[in-house]
N, C-alpha and C. Protein backbone atom coordinates (compact mmCIF):
# COMPACT_ATOMS: atom_id res chain seq x y z
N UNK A 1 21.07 11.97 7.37
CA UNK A 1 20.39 11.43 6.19
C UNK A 1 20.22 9.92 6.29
N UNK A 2 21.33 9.10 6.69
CA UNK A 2 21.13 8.09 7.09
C UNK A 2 20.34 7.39 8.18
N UNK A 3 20.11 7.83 8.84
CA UNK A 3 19.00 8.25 10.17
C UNK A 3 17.96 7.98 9.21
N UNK A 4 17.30 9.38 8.67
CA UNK A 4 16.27 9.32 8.00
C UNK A 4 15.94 8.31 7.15
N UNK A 5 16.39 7.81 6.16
CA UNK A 5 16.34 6.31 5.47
C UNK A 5 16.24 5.40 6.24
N UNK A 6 16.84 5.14 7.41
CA UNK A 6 16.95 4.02 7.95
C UNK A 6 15.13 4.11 8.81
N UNK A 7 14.81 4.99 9.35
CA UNK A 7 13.70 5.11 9.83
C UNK A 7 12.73 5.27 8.70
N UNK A 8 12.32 5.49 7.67
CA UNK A 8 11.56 5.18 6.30
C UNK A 8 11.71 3.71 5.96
N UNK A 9 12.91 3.01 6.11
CA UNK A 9 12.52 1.77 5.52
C UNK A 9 11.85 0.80 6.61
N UNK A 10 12.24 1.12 7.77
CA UNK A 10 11.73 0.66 8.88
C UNK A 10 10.19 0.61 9.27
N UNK A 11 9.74 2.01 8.59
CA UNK A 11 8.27 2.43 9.12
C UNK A 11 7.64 1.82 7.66
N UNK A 12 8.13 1.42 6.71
CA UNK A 12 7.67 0.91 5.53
C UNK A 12 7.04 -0.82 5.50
N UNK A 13 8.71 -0.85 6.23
CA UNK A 13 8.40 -2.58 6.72
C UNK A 13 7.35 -3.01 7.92
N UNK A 14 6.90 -2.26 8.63
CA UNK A 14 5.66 -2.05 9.68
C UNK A 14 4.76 -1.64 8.76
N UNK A 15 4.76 -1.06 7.87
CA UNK A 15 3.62 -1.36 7.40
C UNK A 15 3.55 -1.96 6.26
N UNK A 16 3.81 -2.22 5.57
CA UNK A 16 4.06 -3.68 4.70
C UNK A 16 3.75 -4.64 5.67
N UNK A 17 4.26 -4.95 6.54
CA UNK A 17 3.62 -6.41 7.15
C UNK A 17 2.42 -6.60 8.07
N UNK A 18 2.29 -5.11 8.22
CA UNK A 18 0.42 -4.84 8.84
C UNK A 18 -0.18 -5.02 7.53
N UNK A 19 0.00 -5.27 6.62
CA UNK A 19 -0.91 -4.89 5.39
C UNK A 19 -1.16 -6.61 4.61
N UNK A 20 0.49 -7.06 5.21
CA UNK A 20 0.35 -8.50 4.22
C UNK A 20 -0.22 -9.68 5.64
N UNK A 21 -0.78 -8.56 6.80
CA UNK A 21 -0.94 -10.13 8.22
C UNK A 21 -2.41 -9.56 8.25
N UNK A 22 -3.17 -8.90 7.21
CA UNK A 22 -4.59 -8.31 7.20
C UNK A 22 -5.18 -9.47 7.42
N UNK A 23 -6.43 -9.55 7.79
CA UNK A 23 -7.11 -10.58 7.76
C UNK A 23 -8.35 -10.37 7.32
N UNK A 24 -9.13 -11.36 6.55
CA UNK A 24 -10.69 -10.49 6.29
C UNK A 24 -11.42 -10.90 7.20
N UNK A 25 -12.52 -9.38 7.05
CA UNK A 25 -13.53 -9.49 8.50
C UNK A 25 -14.67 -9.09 7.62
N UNK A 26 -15.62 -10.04 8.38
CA UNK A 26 -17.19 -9.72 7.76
C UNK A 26 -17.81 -8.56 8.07
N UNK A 27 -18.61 -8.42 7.20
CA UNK A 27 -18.93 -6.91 7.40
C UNK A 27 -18.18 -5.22 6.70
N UNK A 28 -17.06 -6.21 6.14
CA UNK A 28 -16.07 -5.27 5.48
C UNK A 28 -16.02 -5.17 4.31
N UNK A 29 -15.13 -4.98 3.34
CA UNK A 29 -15.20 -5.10 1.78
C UNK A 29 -14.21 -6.20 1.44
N UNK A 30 -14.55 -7.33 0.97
CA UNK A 30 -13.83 -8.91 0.69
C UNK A 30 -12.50 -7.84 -0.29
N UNK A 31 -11.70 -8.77 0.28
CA UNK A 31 -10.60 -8.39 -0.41
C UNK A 31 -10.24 -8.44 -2.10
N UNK A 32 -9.86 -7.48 -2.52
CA UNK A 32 -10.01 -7.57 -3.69
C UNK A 32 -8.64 -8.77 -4.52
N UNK A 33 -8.76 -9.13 -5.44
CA UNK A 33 -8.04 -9.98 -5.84
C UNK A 33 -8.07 -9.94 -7.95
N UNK A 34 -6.95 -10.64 -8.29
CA UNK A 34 -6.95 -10.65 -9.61
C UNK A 34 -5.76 -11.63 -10.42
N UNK A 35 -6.67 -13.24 -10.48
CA UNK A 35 -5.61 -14.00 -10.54
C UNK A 35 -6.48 -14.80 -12.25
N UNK A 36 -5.45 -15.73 -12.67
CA UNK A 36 -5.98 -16.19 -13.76
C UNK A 36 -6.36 -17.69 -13.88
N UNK A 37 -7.59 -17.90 -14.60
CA UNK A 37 -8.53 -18.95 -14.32
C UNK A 37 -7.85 -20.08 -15.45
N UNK A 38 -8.77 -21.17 -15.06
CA UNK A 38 -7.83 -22.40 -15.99
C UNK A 38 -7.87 -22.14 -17.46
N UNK A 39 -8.47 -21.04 -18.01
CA UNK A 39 -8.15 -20.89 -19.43
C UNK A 39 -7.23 -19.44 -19.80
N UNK A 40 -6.41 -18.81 -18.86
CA UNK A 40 -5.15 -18.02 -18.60
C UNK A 40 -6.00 -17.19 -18.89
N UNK A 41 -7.37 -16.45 -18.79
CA UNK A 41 -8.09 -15.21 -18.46
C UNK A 41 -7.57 -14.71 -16.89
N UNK A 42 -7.51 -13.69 -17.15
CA UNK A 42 -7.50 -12.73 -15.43
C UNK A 42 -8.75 -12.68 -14.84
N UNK A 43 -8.88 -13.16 -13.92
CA UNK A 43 -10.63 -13.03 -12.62
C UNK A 43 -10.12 -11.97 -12.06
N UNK A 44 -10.61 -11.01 -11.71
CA UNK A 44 -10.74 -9.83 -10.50
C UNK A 44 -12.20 -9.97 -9.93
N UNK A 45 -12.31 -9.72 -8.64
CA UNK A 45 -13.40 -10.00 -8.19
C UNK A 45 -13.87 -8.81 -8.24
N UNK A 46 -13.42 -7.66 -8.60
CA UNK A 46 -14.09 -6.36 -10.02
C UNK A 46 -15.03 -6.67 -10.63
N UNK A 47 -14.90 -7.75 -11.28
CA UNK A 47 -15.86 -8.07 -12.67
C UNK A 47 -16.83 -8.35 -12.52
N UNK A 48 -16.98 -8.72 -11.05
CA UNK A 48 -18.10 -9.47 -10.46
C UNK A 48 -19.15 -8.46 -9.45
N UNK A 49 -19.03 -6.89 -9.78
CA UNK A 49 -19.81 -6.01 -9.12
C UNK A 49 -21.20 -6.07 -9.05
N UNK A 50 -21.89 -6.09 -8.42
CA UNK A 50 -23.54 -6.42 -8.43
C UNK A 50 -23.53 -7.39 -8.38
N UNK A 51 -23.00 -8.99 -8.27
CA UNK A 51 -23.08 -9.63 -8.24
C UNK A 51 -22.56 -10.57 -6.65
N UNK A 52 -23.55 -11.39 -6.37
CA UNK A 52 -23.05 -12.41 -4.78
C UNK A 52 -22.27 -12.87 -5.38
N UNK A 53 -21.00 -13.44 -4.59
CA UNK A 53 -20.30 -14.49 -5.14
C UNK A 53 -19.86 -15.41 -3.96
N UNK A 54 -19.39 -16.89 -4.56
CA UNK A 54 -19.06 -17.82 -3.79
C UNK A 54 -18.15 -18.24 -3.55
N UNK A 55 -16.52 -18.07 -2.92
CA UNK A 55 -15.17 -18.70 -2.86
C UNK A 55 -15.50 -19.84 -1.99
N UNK A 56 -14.53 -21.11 -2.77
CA UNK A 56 -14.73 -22.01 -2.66
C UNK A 56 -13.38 -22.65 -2.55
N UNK A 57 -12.23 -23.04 -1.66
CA UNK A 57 -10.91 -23.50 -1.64
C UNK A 57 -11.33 -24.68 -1.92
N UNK A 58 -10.56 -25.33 -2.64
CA UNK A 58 -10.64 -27.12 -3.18
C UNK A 58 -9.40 -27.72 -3.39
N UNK A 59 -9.06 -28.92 -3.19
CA UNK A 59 -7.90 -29.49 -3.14
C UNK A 59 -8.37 -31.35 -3.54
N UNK A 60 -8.71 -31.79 -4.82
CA UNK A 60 -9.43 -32.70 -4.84
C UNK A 60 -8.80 -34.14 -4.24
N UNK A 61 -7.78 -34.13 -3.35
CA UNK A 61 -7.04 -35.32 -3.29
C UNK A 61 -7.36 -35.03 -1.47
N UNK A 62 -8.27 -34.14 -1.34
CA UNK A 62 -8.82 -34.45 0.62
C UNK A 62 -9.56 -34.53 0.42
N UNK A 63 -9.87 -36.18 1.74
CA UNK A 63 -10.81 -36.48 1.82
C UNK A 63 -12.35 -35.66 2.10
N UNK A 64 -12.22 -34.55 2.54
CA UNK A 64 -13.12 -33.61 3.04
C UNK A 64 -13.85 -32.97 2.25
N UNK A 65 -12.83 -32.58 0.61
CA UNK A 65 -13.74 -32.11 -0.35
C UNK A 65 -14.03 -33.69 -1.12
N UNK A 66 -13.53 -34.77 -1.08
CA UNK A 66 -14.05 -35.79 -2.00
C UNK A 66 -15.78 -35.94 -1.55
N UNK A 67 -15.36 -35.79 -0.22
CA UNK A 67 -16.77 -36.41 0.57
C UNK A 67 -17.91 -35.44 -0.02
N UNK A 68 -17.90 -34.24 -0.16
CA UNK A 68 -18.96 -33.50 -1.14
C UNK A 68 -18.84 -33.67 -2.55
N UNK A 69 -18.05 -34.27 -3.01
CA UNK A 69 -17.90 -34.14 -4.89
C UNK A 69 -18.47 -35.51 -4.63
N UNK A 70 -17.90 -36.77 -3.90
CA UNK A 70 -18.61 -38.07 -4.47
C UNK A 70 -19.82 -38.03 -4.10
N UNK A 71 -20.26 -37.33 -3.19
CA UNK A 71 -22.10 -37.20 -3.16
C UNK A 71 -23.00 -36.50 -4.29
N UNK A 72 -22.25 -35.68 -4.61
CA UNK A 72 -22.88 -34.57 -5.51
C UNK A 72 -23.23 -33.40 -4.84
N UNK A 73 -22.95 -33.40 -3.20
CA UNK A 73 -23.49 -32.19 -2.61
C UNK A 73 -22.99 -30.77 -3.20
N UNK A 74 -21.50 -30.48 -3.25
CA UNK A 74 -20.85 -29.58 -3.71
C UNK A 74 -21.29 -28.97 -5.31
N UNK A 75 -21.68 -30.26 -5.65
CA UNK A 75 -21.90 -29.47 -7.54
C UNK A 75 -23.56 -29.13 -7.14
N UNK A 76 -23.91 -29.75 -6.28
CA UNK A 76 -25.56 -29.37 -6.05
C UNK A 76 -25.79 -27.87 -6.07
N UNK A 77 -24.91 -27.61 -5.13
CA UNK A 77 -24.72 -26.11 -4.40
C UNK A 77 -24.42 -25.06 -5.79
N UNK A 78 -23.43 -25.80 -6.29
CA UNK A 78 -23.30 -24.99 -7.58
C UNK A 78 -24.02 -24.62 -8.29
N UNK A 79 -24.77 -25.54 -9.14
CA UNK A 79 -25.86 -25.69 -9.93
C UNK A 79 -26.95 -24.79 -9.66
N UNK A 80 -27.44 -24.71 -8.23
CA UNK A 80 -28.37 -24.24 -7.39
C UNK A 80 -27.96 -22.72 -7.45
N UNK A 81 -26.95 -22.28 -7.32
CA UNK A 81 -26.78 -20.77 -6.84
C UNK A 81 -26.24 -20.15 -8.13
N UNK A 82 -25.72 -21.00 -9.22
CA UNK A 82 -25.05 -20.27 -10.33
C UNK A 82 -26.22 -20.08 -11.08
N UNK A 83 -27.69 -20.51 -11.38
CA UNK A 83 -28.60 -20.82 -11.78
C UNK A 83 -29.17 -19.90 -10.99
N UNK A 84 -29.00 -18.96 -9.89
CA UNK A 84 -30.08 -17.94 -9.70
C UNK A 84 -29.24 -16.66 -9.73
N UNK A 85 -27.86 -16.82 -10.73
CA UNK A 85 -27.57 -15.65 -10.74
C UNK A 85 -26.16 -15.51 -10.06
N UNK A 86 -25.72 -16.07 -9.24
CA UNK A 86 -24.65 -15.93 -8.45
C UNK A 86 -23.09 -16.69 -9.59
N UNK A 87 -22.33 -16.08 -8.76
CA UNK A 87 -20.67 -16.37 -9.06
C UNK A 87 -20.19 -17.37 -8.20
N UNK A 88 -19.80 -18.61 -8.43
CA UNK A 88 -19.30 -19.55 -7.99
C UNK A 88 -17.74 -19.60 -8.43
N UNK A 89 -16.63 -19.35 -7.63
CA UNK A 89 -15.54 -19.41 -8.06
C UNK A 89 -14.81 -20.32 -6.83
N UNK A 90 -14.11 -21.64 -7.62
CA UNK A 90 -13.50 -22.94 -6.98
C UNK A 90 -12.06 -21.80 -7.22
N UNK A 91 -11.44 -22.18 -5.90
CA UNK A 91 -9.66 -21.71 -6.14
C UNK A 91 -9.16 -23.17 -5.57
N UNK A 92 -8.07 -23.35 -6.29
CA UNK A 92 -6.95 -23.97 -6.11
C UNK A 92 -5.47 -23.61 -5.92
N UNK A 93 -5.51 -23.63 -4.28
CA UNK A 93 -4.13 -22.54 -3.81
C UNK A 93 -3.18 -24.10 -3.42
N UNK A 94 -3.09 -24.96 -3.99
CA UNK A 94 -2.02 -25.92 -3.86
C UNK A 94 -0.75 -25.35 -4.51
N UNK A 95 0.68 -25.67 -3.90
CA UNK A 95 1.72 -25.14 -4.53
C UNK A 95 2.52 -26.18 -5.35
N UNK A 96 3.11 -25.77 -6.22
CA UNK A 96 4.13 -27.17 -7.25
C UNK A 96 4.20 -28.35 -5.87
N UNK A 97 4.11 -29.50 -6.35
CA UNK A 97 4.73 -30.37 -5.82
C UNK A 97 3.90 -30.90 -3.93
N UNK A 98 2.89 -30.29 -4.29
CA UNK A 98 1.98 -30.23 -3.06
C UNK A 98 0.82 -31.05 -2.91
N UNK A 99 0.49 -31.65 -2.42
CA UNK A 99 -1.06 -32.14 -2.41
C UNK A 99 -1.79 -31.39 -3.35
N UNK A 100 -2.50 -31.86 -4.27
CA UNK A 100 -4.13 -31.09 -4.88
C UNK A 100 -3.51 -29.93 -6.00
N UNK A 101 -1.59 -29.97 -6.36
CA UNK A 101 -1.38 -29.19 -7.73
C UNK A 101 -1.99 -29.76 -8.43
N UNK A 102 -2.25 -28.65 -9.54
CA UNK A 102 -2.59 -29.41 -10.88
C UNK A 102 -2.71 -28.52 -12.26
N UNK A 103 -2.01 -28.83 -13.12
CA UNK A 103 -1.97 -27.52 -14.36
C UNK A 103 -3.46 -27.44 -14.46
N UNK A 104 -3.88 -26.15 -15.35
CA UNK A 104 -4.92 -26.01 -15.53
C UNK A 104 -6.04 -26.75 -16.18
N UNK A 105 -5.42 -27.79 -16.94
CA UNK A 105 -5.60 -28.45 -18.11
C UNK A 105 -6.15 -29.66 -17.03
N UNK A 106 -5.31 -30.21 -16.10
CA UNK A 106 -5.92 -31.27 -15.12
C UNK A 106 -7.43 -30.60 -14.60
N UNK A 107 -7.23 -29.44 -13.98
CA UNK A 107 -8.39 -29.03 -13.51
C UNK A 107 -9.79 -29.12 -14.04
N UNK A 108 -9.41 -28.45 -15.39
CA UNK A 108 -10.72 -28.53 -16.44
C UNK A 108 -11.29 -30.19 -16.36
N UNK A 109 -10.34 -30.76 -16.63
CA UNK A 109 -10.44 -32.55 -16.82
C UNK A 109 -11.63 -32.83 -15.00
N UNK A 110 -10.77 -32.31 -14.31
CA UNK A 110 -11.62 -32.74 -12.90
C UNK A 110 -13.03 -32.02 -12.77
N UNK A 111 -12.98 -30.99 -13.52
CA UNK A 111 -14.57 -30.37 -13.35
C UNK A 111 -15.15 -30.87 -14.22
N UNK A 112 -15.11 -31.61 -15.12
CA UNK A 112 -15.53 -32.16 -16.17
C UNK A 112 -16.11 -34.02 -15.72
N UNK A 113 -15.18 -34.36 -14.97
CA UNK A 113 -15.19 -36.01 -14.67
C UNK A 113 -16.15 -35.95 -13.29
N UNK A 114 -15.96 -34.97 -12.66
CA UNK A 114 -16.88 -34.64 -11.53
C UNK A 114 -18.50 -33.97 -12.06
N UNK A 115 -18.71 -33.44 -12.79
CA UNK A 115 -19.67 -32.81 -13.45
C UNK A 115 -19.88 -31.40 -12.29
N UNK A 116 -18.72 -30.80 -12.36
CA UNK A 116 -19.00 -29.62 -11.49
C UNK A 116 -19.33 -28.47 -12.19
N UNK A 117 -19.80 -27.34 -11.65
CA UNK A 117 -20.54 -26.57 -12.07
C UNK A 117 -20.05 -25.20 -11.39
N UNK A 118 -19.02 -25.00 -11.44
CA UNK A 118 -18.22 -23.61 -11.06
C UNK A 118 -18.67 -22.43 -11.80
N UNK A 119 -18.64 -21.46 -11.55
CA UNK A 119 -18.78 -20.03 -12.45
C UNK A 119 -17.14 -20.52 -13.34
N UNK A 120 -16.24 -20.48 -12.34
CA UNK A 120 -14.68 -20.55 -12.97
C UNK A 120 -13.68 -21.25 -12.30
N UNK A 121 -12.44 -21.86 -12.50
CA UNK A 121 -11.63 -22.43 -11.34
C UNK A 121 -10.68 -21.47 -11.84
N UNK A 122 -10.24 -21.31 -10.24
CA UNK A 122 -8.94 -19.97 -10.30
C UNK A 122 -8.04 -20.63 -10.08
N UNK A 123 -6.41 -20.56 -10.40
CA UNK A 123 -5.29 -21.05 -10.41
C UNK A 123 -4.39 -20.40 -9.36
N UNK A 124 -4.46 -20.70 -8.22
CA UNK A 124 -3.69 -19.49 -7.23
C UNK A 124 -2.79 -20.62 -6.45
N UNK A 125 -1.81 -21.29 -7.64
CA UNK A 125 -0.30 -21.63 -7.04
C UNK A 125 0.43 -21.06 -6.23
N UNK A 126 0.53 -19.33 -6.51
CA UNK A 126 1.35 -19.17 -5.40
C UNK A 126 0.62 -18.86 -3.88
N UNK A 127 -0.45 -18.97 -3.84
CA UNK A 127 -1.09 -18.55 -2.62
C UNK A 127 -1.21 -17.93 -2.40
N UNK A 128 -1.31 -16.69 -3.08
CA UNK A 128 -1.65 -15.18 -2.89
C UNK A 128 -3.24 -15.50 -2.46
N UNK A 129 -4.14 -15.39 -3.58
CA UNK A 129 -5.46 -15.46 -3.42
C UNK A 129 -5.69 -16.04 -1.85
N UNK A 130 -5.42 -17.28 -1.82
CA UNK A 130 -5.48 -17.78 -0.41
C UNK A 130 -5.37 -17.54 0.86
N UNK A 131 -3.92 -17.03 0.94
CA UNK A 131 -3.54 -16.21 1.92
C UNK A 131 -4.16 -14.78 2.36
N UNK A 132 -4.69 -14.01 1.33
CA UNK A 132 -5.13 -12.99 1.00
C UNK A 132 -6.83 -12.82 2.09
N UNK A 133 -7.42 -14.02 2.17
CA UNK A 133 -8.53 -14.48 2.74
C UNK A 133 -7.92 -15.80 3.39
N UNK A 134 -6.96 -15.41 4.20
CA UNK A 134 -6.46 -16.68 5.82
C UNK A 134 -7.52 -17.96 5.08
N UNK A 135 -7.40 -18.79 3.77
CA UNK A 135 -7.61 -19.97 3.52
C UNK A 135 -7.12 -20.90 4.31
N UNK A 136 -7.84 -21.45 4.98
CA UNK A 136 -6.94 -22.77 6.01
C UNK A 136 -7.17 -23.73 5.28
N UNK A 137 -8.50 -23.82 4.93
CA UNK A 137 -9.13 -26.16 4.67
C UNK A 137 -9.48 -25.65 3.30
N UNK A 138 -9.08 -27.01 3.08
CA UNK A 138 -10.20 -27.12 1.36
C UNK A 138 -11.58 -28.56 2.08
N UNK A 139 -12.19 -28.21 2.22
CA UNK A 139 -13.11 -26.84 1.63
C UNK A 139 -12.91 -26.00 2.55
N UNK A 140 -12.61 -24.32 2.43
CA UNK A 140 -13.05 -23.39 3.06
C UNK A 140 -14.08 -22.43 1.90
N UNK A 141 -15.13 -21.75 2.67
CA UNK A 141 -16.02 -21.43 1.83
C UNK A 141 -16.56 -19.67 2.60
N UNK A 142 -16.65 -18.91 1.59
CA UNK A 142 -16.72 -17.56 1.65
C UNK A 142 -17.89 -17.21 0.47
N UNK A 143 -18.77 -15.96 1.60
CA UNK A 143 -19.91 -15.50 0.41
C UNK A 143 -19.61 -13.48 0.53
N UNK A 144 -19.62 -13.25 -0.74
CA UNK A 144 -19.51 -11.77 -0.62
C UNK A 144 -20.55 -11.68 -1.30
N UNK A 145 -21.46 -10.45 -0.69
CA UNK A 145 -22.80 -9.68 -1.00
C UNK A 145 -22.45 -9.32 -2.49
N UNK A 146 -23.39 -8.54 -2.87
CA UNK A 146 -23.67 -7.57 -4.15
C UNK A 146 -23.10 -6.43 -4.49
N UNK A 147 -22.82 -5.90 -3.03
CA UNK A 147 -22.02 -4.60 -2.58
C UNK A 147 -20.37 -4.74 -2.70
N UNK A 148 -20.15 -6.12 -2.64
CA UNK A 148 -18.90 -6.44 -2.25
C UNK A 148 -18.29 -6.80 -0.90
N UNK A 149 -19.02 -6.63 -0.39
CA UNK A 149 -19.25 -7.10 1.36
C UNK A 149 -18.96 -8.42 1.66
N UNK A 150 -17.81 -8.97 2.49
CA UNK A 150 -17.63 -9.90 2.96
C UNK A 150 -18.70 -10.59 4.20
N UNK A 151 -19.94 -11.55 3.70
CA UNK A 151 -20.82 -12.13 4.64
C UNK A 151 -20.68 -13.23 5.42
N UNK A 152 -20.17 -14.14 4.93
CA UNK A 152 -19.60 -15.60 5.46
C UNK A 152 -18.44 -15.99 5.26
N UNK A 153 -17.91 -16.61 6.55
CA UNK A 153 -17.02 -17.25 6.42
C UNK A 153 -16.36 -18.51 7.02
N UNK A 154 -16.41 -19.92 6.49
CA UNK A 154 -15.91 -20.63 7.08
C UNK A 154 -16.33 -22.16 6.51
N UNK A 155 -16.70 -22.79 7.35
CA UNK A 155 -17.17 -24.64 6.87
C UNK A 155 -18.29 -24.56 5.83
N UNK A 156 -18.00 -25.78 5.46
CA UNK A 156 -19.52 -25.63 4.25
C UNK A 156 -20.58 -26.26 5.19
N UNK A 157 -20.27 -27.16 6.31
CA UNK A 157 -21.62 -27.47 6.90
C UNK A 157 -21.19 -27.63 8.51
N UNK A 158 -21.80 -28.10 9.28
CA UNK A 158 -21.46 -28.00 10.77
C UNK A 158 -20.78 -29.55 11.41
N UNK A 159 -20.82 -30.88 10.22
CA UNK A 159 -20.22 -31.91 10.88
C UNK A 159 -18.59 -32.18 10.37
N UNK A 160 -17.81 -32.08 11.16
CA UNK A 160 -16.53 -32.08 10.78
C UNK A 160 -16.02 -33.55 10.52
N UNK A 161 -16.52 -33.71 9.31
CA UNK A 161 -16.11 -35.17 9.47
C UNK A 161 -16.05 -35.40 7.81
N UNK A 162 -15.01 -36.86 7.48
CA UNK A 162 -14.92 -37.55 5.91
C UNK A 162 -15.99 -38.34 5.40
N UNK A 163 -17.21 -38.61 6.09
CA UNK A 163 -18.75 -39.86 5.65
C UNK A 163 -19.51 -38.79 5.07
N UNK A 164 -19.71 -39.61 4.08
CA UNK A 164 -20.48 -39.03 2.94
C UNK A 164 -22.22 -39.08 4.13
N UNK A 165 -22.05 -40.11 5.18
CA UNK A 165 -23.49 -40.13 5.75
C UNK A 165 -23.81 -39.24 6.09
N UNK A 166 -22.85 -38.20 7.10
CA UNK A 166 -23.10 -37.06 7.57
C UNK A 166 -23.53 -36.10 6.80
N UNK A 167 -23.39 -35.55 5.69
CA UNK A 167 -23.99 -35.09 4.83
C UNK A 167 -25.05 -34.58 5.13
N UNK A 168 -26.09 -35.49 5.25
CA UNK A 168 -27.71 -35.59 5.35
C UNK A 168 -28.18 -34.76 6.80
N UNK A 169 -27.33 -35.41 7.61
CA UNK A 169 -27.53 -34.62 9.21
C UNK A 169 -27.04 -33.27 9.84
N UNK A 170 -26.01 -32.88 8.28
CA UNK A 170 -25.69 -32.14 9.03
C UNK A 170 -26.18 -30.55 8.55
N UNK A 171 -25.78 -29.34 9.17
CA UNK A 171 -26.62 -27.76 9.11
C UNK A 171 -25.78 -27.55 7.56
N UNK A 172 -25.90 -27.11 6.52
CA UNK A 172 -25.21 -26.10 5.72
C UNK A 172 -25.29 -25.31 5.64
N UNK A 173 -24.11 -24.59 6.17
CA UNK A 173 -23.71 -23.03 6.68
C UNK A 173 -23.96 -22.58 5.19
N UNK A 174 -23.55 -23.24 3.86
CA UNK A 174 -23.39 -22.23 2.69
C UNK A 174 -25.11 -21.93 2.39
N UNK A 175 -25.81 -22.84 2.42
CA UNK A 175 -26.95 -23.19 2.02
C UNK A 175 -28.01 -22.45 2.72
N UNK A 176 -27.56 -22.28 4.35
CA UNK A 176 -28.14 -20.88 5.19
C UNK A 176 -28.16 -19.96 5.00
N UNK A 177 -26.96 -19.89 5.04
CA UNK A 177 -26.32 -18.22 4.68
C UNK A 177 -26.89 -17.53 3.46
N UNK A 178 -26.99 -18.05 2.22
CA UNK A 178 -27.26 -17.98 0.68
C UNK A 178 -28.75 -17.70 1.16
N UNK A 179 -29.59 -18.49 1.65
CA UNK A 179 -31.27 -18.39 2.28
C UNK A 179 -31.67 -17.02 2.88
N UNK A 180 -30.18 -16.63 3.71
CA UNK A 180 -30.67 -15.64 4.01
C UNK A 180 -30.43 -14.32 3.63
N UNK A 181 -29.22 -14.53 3.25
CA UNK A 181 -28.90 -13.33 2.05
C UNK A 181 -29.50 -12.78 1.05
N UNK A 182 -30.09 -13.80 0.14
CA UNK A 182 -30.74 -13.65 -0.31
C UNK A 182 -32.62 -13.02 -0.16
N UNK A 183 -32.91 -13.51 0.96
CA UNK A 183 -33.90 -12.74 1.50
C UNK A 183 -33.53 -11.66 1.97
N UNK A 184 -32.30 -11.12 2.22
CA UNK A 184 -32.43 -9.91 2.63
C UNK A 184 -32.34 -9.73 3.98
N UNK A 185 -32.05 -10.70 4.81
CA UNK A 185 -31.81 -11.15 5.82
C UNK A 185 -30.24 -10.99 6.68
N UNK A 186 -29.55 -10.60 7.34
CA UNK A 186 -28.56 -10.28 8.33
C UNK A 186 -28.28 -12.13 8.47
N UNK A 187 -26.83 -12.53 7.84
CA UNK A 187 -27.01 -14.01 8.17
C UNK A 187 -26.30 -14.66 9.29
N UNK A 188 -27.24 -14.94 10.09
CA UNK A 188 -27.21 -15.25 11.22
C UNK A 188 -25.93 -16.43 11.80
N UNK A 189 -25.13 -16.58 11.10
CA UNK A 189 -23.90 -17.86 11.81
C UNK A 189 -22.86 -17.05 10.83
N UNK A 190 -22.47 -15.99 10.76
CA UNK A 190 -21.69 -15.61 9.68
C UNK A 190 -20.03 -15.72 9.77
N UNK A 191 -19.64 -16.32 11.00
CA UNK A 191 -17.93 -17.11 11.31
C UNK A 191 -18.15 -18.48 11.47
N UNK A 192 -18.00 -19.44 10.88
CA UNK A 192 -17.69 -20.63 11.57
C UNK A 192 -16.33 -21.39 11.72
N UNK A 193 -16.12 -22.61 12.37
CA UNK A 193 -14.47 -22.93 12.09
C UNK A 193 -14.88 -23.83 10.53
N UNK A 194 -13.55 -23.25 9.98
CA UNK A 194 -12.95 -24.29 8.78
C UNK A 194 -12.75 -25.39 9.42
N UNK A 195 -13.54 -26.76 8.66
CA UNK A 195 -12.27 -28.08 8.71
C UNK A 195 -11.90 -29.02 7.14
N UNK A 196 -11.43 -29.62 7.46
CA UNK A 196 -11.12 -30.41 6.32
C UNK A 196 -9.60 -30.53 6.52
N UNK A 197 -8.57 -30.51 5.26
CA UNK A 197 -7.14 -30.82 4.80
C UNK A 197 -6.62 -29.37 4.86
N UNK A 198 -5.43 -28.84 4.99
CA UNK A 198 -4.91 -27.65 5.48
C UNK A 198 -4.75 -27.17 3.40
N UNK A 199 -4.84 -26.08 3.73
CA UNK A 199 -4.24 -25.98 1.78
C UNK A 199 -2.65 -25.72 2.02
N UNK A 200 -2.22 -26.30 0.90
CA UNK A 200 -1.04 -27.18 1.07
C UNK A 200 -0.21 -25.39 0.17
N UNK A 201 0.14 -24.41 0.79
CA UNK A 201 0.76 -23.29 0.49
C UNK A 201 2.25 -23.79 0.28
């Protein structure tokens, strides 16, 4: 009997940790999730069926996402895609005492002083959400179809760098991808590498 238990908790813990080292892959169904936004509502990305949506990791104290908020590129993007219908959801997977925490109440204040334009900001202190979708950088940026289909994943544009100059020169993967998705189109760069500031788990 002891035998038997001991081999059940064993084959439990193999899979428990195949399950928590998942990784998401495009082409698959984005992982589902259900965390609560800066006004203590629950988000499930349920709610959001028929609908594209946009994950967006943010950490406003790297330089990497300042460099799109002090341009306006980032709220551009917002504005632009929440305005044809789409779900824009900013997460904040900083932990207590980490780079880029911030009660919810700060957050609201920063989407507000920034003039950002989120569907919602999600509160994912403990890093579930994050981890859940291998979040490395803020910015890391993810698009799931209509279906629920994980399409993109990775940089918001192709120059890895803190100058607001680059900006102008460089490809936007979100801004492609969205072009072509939206047409109906197979989107053509659908992995890229994350860069920016690590999220501070």
């Amino acid at each position: 009997m002891k035998t038997l238990t001991l081999w059940i908790v064993v084959v439990a813990a193999v899979i428990g940790s195949g399950l928590s080292s998942a990784k998401p892959v495009i082409g698959q169904p984005a992982p589902s999730f259900s965390v609560a936004d800066t006004r203590g509502n629950q988000v499930s990305l349920d709610d959001y069926a028929g609908k594209v949506v946009i994950l967006e990791w943010t950490n406003h104290l790297c330089p990497f996402v300042e460099k799109h908020y002090a341009s306006g590129n980032m709220q551009a993007l917002q504005e632009k895609y929440t305005g044809e219908g789409v779900v824009w959801l900013s997460v904040i997977s900083s932990a207590p005492g980490k780079q880029g925490h911030v009660s919810a109440q700060e957050a609201d204040r920063l989407t507000t002083s920034r003039a950002a334009k989120p569907s919602r900001v999600l509160m994912d202190a403990a890093g579930t959400v994050g981890r859940l979708y291998a979040a490395k950088t803020t910015p890391h940026m993810y698009i799931i179809d209509s279906k629920g289909t994980l399409r993109y994943m990775g940089a918001i544009d192709s120059i890895n760098s803190a100058n607001v100059a680059d900006i102008e020169r460089a490809t936007n993967y979100v801004e492609q991808g969205m072009t072509e998705l939206l047409a109906g189109a197979v989107i053509s760069k659908p992995v890229t590498r994350a860069y920016g500031c690590t999220v501070k788990y």
